[in-house]
Protein backbone atom coordinates (compact mmCIF):
# COMPACT_ATOMS: atom_id res chain seq x y z
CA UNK A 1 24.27 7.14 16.40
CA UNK A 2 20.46 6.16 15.87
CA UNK A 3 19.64 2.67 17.46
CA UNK A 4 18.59 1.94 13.78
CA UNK A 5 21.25 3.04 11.74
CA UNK A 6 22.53 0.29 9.02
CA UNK A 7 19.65 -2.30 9.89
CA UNK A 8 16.76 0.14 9.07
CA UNK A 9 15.47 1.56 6.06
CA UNK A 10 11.60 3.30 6.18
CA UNK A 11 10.87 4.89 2.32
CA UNK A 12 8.38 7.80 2.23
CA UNK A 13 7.09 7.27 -1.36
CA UNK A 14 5.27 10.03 -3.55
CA UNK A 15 4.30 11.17 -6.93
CA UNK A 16 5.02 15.00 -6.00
CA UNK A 17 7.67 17.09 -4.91
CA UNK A 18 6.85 17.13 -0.80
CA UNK A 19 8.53 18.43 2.42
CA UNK A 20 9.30 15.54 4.77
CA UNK A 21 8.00 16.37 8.31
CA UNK A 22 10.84 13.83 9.87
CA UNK A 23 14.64 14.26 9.69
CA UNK A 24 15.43 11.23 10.95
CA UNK A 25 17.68 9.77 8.23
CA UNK A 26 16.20 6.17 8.48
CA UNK A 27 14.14 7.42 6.12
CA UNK A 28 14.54 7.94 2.79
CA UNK A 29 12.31 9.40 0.22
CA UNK A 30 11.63 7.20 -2.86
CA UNK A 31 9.59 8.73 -5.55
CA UNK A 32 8.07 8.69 -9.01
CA UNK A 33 8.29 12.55 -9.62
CA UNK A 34 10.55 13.29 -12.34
CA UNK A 35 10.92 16.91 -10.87
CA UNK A 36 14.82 17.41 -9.83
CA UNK A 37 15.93 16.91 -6.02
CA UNK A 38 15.61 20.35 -4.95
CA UNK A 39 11.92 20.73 -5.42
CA UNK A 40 11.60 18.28 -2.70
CA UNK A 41 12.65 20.20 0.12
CA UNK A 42 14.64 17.69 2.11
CA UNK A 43 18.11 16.48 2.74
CA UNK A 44 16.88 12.96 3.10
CA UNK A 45 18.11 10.74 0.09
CA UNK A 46 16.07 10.21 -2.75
CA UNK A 47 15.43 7.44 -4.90
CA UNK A 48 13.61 7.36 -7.98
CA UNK A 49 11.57 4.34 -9.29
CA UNK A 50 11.77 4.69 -12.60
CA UNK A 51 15.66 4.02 -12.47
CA UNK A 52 16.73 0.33 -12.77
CA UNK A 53 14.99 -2.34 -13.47
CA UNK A 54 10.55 -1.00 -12.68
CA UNK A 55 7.24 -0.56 -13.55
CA UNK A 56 7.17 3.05 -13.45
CA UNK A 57 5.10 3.57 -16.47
CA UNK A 58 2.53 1.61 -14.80
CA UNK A 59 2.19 3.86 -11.67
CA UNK A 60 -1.10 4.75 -12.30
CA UNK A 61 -2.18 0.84 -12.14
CA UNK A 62 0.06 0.05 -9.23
CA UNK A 63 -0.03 3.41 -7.01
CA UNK A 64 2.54 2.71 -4.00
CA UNK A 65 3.56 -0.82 -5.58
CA UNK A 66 5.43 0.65 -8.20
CA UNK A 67 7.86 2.10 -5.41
CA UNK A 68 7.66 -1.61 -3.80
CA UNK A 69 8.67 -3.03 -7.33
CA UNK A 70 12.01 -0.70 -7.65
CA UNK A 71 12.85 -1.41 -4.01
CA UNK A 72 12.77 -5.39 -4.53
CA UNK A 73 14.88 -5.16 -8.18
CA UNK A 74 17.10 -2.36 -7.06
CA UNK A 75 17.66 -1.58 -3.62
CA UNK A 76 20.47 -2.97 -1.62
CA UNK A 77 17.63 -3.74 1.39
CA UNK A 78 18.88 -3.62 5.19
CA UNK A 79 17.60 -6.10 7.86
CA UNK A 80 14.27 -4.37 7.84
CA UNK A 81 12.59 -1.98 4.91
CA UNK A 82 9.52 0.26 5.67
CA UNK A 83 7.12 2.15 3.64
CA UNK A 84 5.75 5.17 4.91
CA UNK A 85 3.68 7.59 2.80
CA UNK A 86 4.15 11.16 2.16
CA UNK A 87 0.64 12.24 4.10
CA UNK A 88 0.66 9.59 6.46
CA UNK A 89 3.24 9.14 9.03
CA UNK A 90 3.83 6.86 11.72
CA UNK A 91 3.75 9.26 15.10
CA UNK A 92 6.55 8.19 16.62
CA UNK A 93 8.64 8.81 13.13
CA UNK A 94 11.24 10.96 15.20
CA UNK A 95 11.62 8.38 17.96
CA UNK A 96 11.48 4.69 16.45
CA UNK A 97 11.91 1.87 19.39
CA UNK A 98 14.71 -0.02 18.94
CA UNK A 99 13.53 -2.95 15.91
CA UNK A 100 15.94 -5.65 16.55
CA UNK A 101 13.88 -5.24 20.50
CA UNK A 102 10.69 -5.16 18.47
CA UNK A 103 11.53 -7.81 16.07
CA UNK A 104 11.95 -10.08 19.10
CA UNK A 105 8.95 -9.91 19.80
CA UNK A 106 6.76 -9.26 16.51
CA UNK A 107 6.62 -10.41 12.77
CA UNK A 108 5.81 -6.97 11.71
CA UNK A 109 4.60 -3.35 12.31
CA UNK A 110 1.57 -2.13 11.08
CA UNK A 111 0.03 1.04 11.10
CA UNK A 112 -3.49 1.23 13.25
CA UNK A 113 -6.13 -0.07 11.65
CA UNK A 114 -9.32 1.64 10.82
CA UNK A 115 -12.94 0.79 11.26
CA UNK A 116 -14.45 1.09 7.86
CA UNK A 117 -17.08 2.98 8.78
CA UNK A 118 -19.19 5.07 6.22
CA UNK A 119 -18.21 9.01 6.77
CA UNK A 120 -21.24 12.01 7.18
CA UNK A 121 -22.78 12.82 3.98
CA UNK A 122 -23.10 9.78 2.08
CA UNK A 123 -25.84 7.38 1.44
CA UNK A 124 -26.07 4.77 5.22
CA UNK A 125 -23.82 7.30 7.04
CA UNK A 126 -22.15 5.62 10.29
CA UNK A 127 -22.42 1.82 9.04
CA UNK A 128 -19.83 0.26 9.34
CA UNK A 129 -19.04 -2.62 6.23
CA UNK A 130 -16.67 -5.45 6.11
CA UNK A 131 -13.73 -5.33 3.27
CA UNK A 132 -16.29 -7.02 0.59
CA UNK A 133 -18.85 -4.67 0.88
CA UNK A 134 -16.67 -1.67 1.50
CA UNK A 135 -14.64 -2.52 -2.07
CA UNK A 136 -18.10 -2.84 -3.89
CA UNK A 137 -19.35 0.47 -2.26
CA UNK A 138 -16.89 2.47 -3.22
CA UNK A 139 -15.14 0.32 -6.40
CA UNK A 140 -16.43 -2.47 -8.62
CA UNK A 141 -17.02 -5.51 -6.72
CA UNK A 142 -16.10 -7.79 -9.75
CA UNK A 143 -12.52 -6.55 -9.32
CA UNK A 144 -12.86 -8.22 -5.70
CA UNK A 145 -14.59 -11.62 -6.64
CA UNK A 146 -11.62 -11.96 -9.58
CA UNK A 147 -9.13 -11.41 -6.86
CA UNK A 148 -10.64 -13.98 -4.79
CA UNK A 149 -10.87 -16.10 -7.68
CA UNK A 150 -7.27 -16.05 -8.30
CA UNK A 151 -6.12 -16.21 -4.87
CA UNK A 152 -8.13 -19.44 -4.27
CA UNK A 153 -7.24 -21.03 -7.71
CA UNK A 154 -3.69 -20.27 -7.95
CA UNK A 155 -2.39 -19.26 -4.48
CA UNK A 156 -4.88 -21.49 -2.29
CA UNK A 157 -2.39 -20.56 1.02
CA UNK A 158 -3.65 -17.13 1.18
CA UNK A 159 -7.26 -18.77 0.78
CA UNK A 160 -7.95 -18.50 4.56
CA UNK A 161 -6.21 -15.17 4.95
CA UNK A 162 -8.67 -13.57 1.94
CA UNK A 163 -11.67 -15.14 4.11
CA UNK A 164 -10.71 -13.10 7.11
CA UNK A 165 -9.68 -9.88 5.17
CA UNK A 166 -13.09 -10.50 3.33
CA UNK A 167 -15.11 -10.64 6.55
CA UNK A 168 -12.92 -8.15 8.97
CA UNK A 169 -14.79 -4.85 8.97
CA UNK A 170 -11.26 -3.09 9.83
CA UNK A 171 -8.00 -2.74 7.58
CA UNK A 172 -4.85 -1.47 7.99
CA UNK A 173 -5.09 1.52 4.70
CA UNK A 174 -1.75 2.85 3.06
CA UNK A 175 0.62 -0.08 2.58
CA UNK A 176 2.25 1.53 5.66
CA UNK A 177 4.26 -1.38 7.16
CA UNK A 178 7.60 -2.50 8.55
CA UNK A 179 8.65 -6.20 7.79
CA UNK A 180 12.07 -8.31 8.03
CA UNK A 181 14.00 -8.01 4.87
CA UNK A 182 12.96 -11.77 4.03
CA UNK A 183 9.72 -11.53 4.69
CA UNK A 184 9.27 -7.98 2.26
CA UNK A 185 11.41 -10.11 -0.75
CA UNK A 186 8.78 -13.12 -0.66
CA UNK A 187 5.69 -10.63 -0.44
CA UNK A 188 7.06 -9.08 -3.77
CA UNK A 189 7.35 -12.45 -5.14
CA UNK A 190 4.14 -13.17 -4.45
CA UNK A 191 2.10 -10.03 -4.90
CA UNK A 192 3.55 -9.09 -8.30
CA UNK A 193 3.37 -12.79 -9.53
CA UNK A 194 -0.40 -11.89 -8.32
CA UNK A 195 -1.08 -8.79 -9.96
CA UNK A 196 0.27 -10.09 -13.59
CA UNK A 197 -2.21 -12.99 -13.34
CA UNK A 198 -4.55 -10.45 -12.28
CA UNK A 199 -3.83 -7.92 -15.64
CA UNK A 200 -3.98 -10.75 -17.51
CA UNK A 201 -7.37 -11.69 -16.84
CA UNK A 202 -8.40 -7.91 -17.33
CA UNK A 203 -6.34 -7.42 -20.44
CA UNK A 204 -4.44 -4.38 -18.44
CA UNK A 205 -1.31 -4.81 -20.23
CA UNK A 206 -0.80 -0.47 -20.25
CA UNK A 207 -2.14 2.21 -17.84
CA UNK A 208 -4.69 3.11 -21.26
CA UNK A 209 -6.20 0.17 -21.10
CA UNK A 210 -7.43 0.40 -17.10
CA UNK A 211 -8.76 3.97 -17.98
CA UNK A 212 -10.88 2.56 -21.31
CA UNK A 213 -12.15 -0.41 -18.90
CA UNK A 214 -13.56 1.59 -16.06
CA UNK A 215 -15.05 4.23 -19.54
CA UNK A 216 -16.21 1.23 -21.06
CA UNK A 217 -17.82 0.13 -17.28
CA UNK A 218 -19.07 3.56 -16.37
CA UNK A 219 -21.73 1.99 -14.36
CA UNK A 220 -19.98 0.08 -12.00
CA UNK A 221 -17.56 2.12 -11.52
CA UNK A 222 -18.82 5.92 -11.45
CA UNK A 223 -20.91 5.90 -8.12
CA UNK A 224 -23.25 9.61 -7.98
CA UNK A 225 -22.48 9.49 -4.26
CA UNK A 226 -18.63 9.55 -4.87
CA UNK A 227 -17.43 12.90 -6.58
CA UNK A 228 -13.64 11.84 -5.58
CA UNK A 229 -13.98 8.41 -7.58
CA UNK A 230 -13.56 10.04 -11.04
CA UNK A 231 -12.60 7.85 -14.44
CA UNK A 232 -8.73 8.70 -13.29
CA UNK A 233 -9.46 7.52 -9.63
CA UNK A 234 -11.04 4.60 -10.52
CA UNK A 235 -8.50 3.70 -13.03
CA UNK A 236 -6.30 2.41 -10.04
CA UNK A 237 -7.52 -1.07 -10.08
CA UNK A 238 -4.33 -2.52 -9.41
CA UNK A 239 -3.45 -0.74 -6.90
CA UNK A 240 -6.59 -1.06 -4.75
CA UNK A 241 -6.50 -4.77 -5.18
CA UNK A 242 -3.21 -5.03 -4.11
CA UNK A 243 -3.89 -3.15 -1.08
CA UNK A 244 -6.24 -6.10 -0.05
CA UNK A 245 -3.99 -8.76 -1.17
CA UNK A 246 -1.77 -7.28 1.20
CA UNK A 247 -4.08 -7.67 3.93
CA UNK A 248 -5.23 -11.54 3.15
CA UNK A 249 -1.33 -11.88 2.99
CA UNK A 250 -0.68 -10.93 6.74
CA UNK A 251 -4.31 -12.57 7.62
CA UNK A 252 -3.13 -16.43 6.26
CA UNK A 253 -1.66 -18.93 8.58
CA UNK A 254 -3.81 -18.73 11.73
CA UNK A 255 -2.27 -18.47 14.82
CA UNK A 256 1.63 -18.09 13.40
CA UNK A 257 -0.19 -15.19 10.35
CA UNK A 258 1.98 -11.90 10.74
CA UNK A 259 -1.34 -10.10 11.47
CA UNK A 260 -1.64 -12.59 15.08
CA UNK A 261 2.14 -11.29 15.42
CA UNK A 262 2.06 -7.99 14.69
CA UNK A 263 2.31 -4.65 16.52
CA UNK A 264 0.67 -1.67 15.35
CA UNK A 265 1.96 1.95 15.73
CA UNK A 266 -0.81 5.14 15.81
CA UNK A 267 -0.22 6.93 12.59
CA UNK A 268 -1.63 10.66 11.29
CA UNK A 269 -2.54 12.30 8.17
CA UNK A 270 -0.60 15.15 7.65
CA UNK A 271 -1.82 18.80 6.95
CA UNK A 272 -1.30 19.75 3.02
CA UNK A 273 -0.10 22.82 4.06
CA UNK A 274 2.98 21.11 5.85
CA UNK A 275 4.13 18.95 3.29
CA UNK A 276 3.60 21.00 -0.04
CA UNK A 277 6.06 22.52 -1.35
């Protein structure tokens, strides 16, 4: 039996039918596809977030976090929950360490961060930014300065952790992480307690209403330089702030923050032509 059998549970999520490159069977595959089980290719379970109690319908807004939402409401959660992705994979997926050994040791697992340095072909090629200027480069920085706005207002003991996320010129991309069961139920309390605030403010109350804001804001949004960043791309807000908020999460507390206690395993995308289906 698997070292991590019964206290481990790592979800790939998607929005498509996919082949999982991994059969080890502490992974599951959670999804928001409504195409049936079989298109999927796999033998791992699969779990669908628009069962239960979710936010489903709001997938669009919350990308990954809409999987996050269904696992907090639904999910009978073992000692430690995952999220994986369905093109991005930790590389030792077929031959986790042992986590109660690792969990010893560590607050959490992270995937490698990234420098966020600007790729060949677009405008200051090679520099590398820090998570304020990278969000305005490629989003709308006033999406960023509301965040911060909230965070300091309303959750002022993530203050310090924003700072450094703010200022780091690395970040860990994906929400690709592996946390204690206790700590993953009071992120969800906090980041979705977050994100409402953060609607609110926008007046995001359907997916509609995040695609006629970044219309209505073509010119903060639509960059000439950034052909992937369409009106549908862009429409994400949510779920690109959230991605940060997850970041000034494990940044606050100094010295005893889960980023100054983490470990981080190397990680891969994975070749379209191996997961399609």
């Amino acid at each position: 039996m698997d070292k991590n059998q019964g206290i481990l549970d790592i979800f790939i999520y998607s929005h498509i039918p996919f082949k999982p490159i991994t059969d080890n069977h502490v992974f599951k595959v959670l999804t928001n596809s409504h195409e049936e089980a079989s298109k999927f290719n796999t033998d791992l379970a699969i779990y669908r977030d628009y069962t239960g109690v979710n936010i489903s319908n709001n997938n669009v807004m919350y990308n990954e976090y809409s999987g996050f939402y269904w696992l907090w409401k639904n999910y009978p959660l073992k000692k430690y929950v995952g999220l994986n992705h369905y093109r991005r994979y930790y590389k030792n997926f077929n031959d986790l360490p042992d986590m109660d050994e690792i969990f010893s040791k560590h607050k959490i697992i992270l995937n490698k961060a990234i420098p966020l340095r600007l790729g060949n072909g677009l405008p200051e090629a090679g520099k590398v930014l820090n998570n304020r200027d990278w969000y305005g480069y490629w989003h709308n920085i006033e999406d960023f300065e509301l965040a911060e706005q909230i965070i300091n207002e309303k959750y002022p003991q993530y203050a310090d952790g924003f700072k450094i996320m703010s200022e780091s010129k690395f970040l860990n991309v994906s929400n690709m992480f592996t946390m204690p069961k206790d700590c993953f139920i009071e992120f969800c309390e906090f980041i979705f307690d977050f994100l409402m605030i953060f609607r609110k403010e926008r007046n995001f109350f359907t997916v509609n209403d995040c695609v006629k804001y970044v219309e209505n804001n073509q010119d903060k949004y639509i960059k000439p330089y950034l052909d992937y960043y369409t009106i549908e791309k862009q429409s994400r807000i949510v779920g690109y702030i959230a991605e940060r908020i997850l970041s000034a999460y494990l940044w606050s507390g100094g010295e005893k923050s889960l980023m100054k206690n983490s470990i981080e395993f190397d990680w891969g995308m994975i070749n379209e032509k191996v997961y399609k289906v």
